[in-house]
C-alpha atoms as a PDB file:
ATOM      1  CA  UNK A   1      15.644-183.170  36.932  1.00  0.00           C
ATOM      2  CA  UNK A   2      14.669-183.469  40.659  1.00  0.00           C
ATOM      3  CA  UNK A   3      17.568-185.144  42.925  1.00  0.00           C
ATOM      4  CA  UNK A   4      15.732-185.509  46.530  1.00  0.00           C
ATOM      5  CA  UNK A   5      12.331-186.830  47.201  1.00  0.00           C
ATOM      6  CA  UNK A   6      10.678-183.583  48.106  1.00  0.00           C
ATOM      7  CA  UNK A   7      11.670-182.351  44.736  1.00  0.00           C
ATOM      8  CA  UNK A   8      10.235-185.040  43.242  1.00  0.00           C
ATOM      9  CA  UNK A   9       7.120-184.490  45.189  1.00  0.00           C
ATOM     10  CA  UNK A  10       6.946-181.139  43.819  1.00  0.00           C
ATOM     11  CA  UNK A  11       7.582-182.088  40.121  1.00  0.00           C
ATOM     12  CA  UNK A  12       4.805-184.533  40.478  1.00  0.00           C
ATOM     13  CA  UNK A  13       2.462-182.355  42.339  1.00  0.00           C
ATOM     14  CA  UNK A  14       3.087-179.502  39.619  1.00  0.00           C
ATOM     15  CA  UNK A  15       3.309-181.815  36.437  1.00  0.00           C
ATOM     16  CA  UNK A  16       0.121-184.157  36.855  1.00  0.00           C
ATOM     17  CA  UNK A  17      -1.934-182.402  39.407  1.00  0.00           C
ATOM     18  CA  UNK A  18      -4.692-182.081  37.289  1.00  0.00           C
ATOM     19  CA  UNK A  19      -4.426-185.496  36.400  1.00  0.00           C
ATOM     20  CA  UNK A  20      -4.099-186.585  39.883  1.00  0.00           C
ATOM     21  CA  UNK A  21      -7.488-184.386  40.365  1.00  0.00           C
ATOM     22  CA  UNK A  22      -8.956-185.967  37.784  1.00  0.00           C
ATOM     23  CA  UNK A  23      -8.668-189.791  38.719  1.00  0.00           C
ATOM     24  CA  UNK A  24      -9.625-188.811  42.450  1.00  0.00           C
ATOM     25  CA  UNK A  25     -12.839-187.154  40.578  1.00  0.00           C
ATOM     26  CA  UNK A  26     -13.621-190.331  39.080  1.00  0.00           C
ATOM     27  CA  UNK A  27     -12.957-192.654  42.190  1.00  0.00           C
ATOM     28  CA  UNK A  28     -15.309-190.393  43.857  1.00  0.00           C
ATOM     29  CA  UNK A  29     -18.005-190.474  41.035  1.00  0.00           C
ATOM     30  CA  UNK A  30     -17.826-194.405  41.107  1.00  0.00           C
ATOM     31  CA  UNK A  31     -17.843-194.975  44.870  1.00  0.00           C
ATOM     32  CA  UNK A  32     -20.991-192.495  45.341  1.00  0.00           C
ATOM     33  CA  UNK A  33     -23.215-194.305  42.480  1.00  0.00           C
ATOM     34  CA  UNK A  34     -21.717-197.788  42.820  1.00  0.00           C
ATOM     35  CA  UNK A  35     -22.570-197.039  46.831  1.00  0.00           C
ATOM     36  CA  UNK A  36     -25.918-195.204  45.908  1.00  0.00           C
ATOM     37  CA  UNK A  37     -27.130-198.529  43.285  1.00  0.00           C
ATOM     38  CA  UNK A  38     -25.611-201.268  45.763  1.00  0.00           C
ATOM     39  CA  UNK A  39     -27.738-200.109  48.649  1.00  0.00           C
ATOM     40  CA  UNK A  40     -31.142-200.005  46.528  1.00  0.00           C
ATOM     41  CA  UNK A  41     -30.157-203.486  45.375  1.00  0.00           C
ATOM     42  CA  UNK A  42     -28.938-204.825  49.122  1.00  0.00           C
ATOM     43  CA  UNK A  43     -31.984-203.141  50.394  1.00  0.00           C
ATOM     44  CA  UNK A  44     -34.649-204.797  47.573  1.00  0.00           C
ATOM     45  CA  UNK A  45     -32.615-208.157  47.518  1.00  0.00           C
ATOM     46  CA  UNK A  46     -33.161-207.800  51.746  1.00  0.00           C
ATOM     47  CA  UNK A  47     -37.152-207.248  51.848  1.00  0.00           C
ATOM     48  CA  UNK A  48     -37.374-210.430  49.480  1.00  0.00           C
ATOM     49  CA  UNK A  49     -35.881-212.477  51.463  1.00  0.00           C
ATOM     50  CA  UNK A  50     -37.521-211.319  54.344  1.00  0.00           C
ATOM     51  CA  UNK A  51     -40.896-212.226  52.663  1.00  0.00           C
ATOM     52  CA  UNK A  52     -42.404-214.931  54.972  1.00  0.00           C
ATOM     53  CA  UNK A  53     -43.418-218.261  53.808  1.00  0.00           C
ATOM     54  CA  UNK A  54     -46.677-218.953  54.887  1.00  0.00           C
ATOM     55  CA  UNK A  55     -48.539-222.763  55.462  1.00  0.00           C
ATOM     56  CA  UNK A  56     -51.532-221.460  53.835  1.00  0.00           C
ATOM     57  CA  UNK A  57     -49.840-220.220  50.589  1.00  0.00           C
ATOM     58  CA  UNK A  58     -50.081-222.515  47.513  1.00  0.00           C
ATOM     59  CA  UNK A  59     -47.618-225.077  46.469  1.00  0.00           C
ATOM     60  CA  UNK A  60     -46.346-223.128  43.267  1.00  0.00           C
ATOM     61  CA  UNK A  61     -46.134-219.839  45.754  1.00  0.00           C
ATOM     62  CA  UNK A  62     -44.009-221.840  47.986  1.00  0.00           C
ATOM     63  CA  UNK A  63     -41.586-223.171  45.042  1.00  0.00           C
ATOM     64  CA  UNK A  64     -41.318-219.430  43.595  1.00  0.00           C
ATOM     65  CA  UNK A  65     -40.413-218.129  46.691  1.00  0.00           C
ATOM     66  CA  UNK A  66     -37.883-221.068  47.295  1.00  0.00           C
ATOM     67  CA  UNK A  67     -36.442-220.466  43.893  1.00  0.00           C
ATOM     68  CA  UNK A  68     -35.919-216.819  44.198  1.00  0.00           C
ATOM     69  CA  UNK A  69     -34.651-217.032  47.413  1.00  0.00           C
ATOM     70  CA  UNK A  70     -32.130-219.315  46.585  1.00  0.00           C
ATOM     71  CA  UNK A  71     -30.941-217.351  43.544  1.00  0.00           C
ATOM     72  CA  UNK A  72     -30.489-214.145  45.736  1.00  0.00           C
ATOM     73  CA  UNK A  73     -28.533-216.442  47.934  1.00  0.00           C
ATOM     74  CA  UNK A  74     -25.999-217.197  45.157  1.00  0.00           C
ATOM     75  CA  UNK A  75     -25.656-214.000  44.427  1.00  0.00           C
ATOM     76  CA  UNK A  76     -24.574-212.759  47.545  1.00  0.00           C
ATOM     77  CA  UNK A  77     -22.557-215.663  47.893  1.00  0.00           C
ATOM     78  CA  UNK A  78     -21.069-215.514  44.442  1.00  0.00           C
ATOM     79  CA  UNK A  79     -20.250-211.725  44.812  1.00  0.00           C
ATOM     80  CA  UNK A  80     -18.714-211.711  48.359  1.00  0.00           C
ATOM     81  CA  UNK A  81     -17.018-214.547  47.837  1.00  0.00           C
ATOM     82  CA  UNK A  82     -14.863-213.406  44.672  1.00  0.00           C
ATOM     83  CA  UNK A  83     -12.523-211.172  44.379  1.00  0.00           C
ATOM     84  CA  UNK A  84     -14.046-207.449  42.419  1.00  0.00           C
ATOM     85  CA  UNK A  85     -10.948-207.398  40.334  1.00  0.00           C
ATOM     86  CA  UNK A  86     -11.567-210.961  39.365  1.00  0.00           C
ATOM     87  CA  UNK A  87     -14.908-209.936  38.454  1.00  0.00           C
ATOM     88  CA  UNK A  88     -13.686-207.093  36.820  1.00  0.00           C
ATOM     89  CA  UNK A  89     -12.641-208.784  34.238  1.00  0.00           C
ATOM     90  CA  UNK A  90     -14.787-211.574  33.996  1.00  0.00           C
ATOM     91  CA  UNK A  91     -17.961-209.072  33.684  1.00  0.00           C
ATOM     92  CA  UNK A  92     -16.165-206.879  31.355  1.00  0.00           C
ATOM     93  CA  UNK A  93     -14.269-209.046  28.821  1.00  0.00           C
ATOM     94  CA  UNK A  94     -16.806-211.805  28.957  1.00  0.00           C
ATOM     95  CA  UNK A  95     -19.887-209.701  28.356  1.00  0.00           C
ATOM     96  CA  UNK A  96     -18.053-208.661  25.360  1.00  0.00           C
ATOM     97  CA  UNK A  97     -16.527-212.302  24.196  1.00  0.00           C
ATOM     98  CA  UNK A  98     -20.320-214.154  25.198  1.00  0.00           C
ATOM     99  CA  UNK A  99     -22.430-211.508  24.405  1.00  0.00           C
ATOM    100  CA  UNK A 100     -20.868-208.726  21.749  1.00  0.00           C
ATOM    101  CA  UNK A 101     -21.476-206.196  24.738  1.00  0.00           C
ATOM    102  CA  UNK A 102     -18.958-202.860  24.052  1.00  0.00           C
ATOM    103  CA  UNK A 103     -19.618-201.670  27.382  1.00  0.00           C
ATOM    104  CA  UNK A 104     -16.865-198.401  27.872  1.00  0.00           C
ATOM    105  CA  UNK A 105     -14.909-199.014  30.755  1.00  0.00           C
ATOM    106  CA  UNK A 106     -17.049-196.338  33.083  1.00  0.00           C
ATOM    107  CA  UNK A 107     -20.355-198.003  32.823  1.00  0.00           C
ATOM    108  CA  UNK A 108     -18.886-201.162  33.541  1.00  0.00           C
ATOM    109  CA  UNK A 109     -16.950-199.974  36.723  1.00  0.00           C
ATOM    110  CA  UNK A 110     -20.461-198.678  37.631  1.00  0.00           C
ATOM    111  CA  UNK A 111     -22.469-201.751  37.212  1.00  0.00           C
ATOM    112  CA  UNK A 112     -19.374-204.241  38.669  1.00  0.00           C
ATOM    113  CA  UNK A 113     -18.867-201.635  41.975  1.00  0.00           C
ATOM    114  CA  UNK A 114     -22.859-201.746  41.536  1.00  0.00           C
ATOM    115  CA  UNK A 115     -23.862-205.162  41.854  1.00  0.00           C
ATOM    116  CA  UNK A 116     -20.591-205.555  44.209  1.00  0.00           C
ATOM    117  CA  UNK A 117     -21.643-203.043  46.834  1.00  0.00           C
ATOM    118  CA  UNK A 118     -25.028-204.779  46.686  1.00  0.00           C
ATOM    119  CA  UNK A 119     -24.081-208.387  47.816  1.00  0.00           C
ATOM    120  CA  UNK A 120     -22.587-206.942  50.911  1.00  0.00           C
ATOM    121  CA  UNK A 121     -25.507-204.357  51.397  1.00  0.00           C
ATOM    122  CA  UNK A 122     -28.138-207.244  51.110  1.00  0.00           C
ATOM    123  CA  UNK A 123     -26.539-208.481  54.237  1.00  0.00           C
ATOM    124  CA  UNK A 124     -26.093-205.749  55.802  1.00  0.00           C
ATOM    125  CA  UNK A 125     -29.691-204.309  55.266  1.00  0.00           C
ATOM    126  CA  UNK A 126     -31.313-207.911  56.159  1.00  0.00           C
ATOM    127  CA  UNK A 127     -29.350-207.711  59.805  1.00  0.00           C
ATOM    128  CA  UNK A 128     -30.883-204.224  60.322  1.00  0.00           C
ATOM    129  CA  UNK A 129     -34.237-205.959  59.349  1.00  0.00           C
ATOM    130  CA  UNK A 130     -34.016-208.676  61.706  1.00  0.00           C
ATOM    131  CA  UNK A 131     -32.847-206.366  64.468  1.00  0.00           C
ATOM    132  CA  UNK A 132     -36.390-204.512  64.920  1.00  0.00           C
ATOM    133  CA  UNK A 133     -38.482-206.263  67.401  1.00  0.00           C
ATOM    134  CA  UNK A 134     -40.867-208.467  65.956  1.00  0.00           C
ATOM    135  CA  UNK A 135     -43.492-207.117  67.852  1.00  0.00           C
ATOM    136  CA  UNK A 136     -43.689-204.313  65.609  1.00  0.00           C
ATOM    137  CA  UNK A 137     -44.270-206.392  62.840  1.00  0.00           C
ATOM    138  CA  UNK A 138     -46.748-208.634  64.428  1.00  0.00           C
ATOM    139  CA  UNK A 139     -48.885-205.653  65.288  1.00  0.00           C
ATOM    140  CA  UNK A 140     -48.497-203.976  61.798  1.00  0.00           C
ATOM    141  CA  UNK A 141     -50.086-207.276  60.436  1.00  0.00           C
ATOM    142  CA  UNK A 142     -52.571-207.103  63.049  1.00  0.00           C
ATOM    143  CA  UNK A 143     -54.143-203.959  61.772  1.00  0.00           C
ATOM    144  CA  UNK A 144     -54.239-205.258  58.145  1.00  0.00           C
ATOM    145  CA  UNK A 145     -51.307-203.868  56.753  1.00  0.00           C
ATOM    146  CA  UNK A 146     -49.468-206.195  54.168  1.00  0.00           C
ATOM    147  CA  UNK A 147     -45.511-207.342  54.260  1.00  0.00           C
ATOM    148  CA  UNK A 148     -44.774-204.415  51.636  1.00  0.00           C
ATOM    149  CA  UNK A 149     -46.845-202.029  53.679  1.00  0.00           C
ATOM    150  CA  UNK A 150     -45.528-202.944  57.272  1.00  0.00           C
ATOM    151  CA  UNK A 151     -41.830-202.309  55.592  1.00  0.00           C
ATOM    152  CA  UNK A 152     -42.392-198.948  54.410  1.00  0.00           C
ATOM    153  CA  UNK A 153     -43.862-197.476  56.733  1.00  0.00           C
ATOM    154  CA  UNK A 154     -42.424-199.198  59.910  1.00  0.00           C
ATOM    155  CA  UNK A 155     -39.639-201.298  59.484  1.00  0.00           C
ATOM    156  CA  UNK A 156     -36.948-199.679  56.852  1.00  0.00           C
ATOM    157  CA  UNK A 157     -36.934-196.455  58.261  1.00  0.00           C
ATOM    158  CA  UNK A 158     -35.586-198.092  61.883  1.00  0.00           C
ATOM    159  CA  UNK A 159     -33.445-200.209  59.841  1.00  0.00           C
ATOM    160  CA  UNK A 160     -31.649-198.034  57.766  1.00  0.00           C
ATOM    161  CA  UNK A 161     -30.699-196.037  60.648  1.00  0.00           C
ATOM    162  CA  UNK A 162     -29.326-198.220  62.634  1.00  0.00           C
ATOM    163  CA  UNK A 163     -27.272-199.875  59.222  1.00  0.00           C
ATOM    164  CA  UNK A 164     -26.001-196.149  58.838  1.00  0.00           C
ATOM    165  CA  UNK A 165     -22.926-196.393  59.974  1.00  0.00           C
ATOM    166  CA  UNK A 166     -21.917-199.838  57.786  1.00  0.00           C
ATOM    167  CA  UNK A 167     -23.641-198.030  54.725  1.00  0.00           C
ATOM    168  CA  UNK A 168     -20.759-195.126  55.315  1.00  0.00           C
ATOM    169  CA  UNK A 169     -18.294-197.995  55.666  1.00  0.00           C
ATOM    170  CA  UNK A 170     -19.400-199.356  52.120  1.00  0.00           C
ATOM    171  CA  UNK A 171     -18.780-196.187  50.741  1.00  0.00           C
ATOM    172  CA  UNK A 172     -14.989-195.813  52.080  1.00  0.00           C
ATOM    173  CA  UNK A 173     -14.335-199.118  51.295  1.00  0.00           C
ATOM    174  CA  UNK A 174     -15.581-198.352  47.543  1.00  0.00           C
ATOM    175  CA  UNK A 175     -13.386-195.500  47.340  1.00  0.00           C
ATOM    176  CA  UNK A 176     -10.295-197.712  48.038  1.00  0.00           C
ATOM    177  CA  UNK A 177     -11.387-200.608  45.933  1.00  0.00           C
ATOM    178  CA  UNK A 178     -11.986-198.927  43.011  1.00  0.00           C
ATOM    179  CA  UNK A 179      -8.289-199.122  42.268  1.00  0.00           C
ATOM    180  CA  UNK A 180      -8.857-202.515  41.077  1.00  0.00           C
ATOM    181  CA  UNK A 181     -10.546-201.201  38.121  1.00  0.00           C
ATOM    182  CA  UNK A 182      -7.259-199.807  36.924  1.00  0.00           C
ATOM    183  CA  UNK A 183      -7.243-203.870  35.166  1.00  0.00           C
ATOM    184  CA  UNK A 184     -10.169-203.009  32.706  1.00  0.00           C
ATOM    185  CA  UNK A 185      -8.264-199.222  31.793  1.00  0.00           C
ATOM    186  CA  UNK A 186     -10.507-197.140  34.268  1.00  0.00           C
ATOM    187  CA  UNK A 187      -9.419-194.216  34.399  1.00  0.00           C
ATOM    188  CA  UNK A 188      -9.478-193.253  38.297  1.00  0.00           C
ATOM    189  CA  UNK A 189      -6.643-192.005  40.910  1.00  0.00           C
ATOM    190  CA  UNK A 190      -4.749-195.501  40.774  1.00  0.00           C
ATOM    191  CA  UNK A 191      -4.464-195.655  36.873  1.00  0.00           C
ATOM    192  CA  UNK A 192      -3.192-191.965  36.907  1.00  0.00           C
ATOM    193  CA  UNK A 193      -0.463-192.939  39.234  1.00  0.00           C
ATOM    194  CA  UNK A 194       0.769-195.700  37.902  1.00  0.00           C
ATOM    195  CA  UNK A 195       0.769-194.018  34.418  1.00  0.00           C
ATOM    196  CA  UNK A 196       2.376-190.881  36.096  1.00  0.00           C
ATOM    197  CA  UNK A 197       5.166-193.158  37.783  1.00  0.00           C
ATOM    198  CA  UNK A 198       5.800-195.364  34.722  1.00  0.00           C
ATOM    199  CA  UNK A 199       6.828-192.117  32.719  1.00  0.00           C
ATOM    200  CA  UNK A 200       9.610-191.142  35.139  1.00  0.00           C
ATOM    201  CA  UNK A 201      10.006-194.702  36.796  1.00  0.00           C
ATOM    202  CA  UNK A 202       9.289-193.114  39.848  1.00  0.00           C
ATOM    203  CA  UNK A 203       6.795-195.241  41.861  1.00  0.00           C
ATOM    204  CA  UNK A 204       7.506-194.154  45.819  1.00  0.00           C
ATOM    205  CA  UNK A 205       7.210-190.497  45.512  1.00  0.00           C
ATOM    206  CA  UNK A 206       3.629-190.723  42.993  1.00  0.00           C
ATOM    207  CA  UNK A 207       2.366-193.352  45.110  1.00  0.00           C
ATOM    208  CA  UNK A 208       2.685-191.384  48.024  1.00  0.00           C
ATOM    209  CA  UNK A 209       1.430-188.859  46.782  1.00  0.00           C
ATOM    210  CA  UNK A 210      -1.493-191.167  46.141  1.00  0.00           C
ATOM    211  CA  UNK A 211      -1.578-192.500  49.395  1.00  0.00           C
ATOM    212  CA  UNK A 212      -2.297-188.748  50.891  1.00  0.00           C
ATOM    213  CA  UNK A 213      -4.870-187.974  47.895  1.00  0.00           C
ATOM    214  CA  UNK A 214      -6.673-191.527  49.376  1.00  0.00           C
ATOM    215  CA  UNK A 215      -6.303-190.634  52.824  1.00  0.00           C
ATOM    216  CA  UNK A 216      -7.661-187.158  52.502  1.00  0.00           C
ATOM    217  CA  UNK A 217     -10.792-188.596  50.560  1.00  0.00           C
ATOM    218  CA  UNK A 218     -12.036-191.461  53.038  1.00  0.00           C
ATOM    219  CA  UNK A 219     -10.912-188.987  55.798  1.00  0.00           C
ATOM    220  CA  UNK A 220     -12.930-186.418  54.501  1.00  0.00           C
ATOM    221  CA  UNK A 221     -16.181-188.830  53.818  1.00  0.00           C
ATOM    222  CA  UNK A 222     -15.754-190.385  57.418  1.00  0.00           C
ATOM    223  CA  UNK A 223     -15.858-187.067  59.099  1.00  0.00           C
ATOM    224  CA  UNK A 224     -18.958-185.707  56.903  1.00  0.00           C
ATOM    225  CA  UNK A 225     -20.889-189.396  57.330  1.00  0.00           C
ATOM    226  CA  UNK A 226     -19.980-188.986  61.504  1.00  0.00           C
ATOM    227  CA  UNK A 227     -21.799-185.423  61.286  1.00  0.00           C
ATOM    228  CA  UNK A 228     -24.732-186.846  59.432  1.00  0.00           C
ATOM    229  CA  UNK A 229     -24.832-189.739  62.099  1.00  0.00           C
ATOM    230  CA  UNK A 230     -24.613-187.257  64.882  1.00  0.00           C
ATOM    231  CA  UNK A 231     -27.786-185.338  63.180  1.00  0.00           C
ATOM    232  CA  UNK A 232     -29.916-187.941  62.999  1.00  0.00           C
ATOM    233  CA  UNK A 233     -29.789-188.562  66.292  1.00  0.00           C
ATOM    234  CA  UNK A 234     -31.232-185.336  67.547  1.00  0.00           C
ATOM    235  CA  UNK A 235     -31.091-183.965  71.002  1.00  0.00           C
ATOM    236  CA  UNK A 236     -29.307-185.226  73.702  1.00  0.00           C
ATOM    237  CA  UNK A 237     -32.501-183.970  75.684  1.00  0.00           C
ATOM    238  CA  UNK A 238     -36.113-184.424  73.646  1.00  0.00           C
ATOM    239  CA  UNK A 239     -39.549-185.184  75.273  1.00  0.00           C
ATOM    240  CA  UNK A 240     -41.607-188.037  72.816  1.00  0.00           C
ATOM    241  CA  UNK A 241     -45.221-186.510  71.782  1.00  0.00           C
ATOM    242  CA  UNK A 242     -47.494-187.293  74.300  1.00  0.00           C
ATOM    243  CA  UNK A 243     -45.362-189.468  76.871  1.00  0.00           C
ATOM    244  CA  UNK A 244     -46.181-188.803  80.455  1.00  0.00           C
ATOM    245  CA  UNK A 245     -42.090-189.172  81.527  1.00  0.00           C
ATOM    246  CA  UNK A 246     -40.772-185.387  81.807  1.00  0.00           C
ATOM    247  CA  UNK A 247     -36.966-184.880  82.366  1.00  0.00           C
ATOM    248  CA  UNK A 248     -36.555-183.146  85.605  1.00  0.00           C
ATOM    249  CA  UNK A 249     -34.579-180.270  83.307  1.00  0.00           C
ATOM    250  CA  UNK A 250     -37.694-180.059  81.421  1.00  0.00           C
ATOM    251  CA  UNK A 251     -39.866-179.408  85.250  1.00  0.00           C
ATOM    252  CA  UNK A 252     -36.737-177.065  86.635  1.00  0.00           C
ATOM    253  CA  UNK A 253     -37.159-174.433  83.343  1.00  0.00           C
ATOM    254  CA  UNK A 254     -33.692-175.172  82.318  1.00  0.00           C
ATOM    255  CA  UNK A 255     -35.284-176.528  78.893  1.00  0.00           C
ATOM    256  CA  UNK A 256     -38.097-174.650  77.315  1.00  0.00           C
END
């Protein structure tokens, strides 16, 4: 048997590296759909809130509105202010004890990083609403177009890029908080380790290990979401279609 730690490295390394591959395979699988699912529910949960109220509209279209609102408000609440692990296992043993749901332990890491992802998203997309001028709302309404109209075609496509960044953040933090799923027998890089170190009672060297396998992941993601960033924002240098203000490179030749 190894006797230092770098041997023990190495006999871990060579003994469960497929393993180890295998439960950062699934961490990555959940992250990217729980991250994927969370933002179409922060970004649908956003535009209804952001549905105004007007004095015109009838009394029972006033109460709806009221009434949906508030429920998306306990969600949010509800879901940020809980612990996932905690709902981990409230959402998976007590769909089965309430409800006779036999939910296998993937789909319900899905659905709990899922609706999870999507209280914080909800926020997060609703701030990158709110941060587009409201002039260019006013004006979309001016020309007819309806609140479901002016957010298509004017409103989430400034918002989501600007809430770029914190959607990136979402997804890093999912990748590190799916090891809380290891409670409800998830299979990801977490519940490999600790099965790994429990065999040989070995829990510094496998969990560092771990800790580099996590590292190199949200390292990796950061770097590729800071290139997609980067892209989106085009040339340093770029003339709008039809604007009358020239950079002086632009007059001089040096940009053609």
């Amino acid at each position: 048997m190894p006797s230092t730690f770098l041997e023990w490295v190495r006999f871990f390394v060579n003994e469960y590296g497929l393993y180890f591959l295998q439960g950062a395979l699934t961490t990555l699988y959940i992250a990217l759909i729980g991250t994927i699912v969370g933002f179409l529910i922060g970004l649908a949960v956003a535009v209804v809130r952001t549905i105004p109220i007007e004095e015109n509209d009838s009394f029972g279209r006033k109460i709806f509105y009221k009434v949906v609102r508030w429920i998306l408000v306990a969600y949010i609440e509800i879901f940020r202010g809980t612990p996932m692990i905690v709902q981990s296992m409230v959402i998976y043993y007590g769909s089965a004890e309430l409800w006779g749901l036999d939910m296998s332990p993937i789909v319900a890491a899905l659905f709990i990083v899922s609706i999870n992802t999507g209280a914080y998203m909800a926020e997060i997309a609703r701030g990158g609403i709110i941060s587009i001028d409201k002039g260019q709302y006013e004006a979309a309404l001016s020309i007819g177009m309806n609140h479901w109209q002016t957010m298509e075609k004017i409103i989430l496509p400034q918002a989501i890029r600007n809430i770029l960044p914190s959607i990136g953040n979402e997804f890093v933090v999912n990748i590190k908080d799916t090891s809380v799923l290891n409670v409800i027998s998830v299979t990801e890089l977490f519940f490999m380790s600790k099965s790994a170190a429990g065999t040989y009672m070995r829990y510094f060297e496998v969990f560092f290990i771990t800790c580099v396998i996590y590292f190199v992941l949200t390292f990796s993601v950061t770097r590729i979401l800071l290139a997609v960033e980067k892209k989106l924002e085009g040339p340093e240098t770029y003339i709008i279609h039809g604007s009358q203000t020239v950079p002086e490179a632009v007059i001089k030749g040096e940009i053609r």
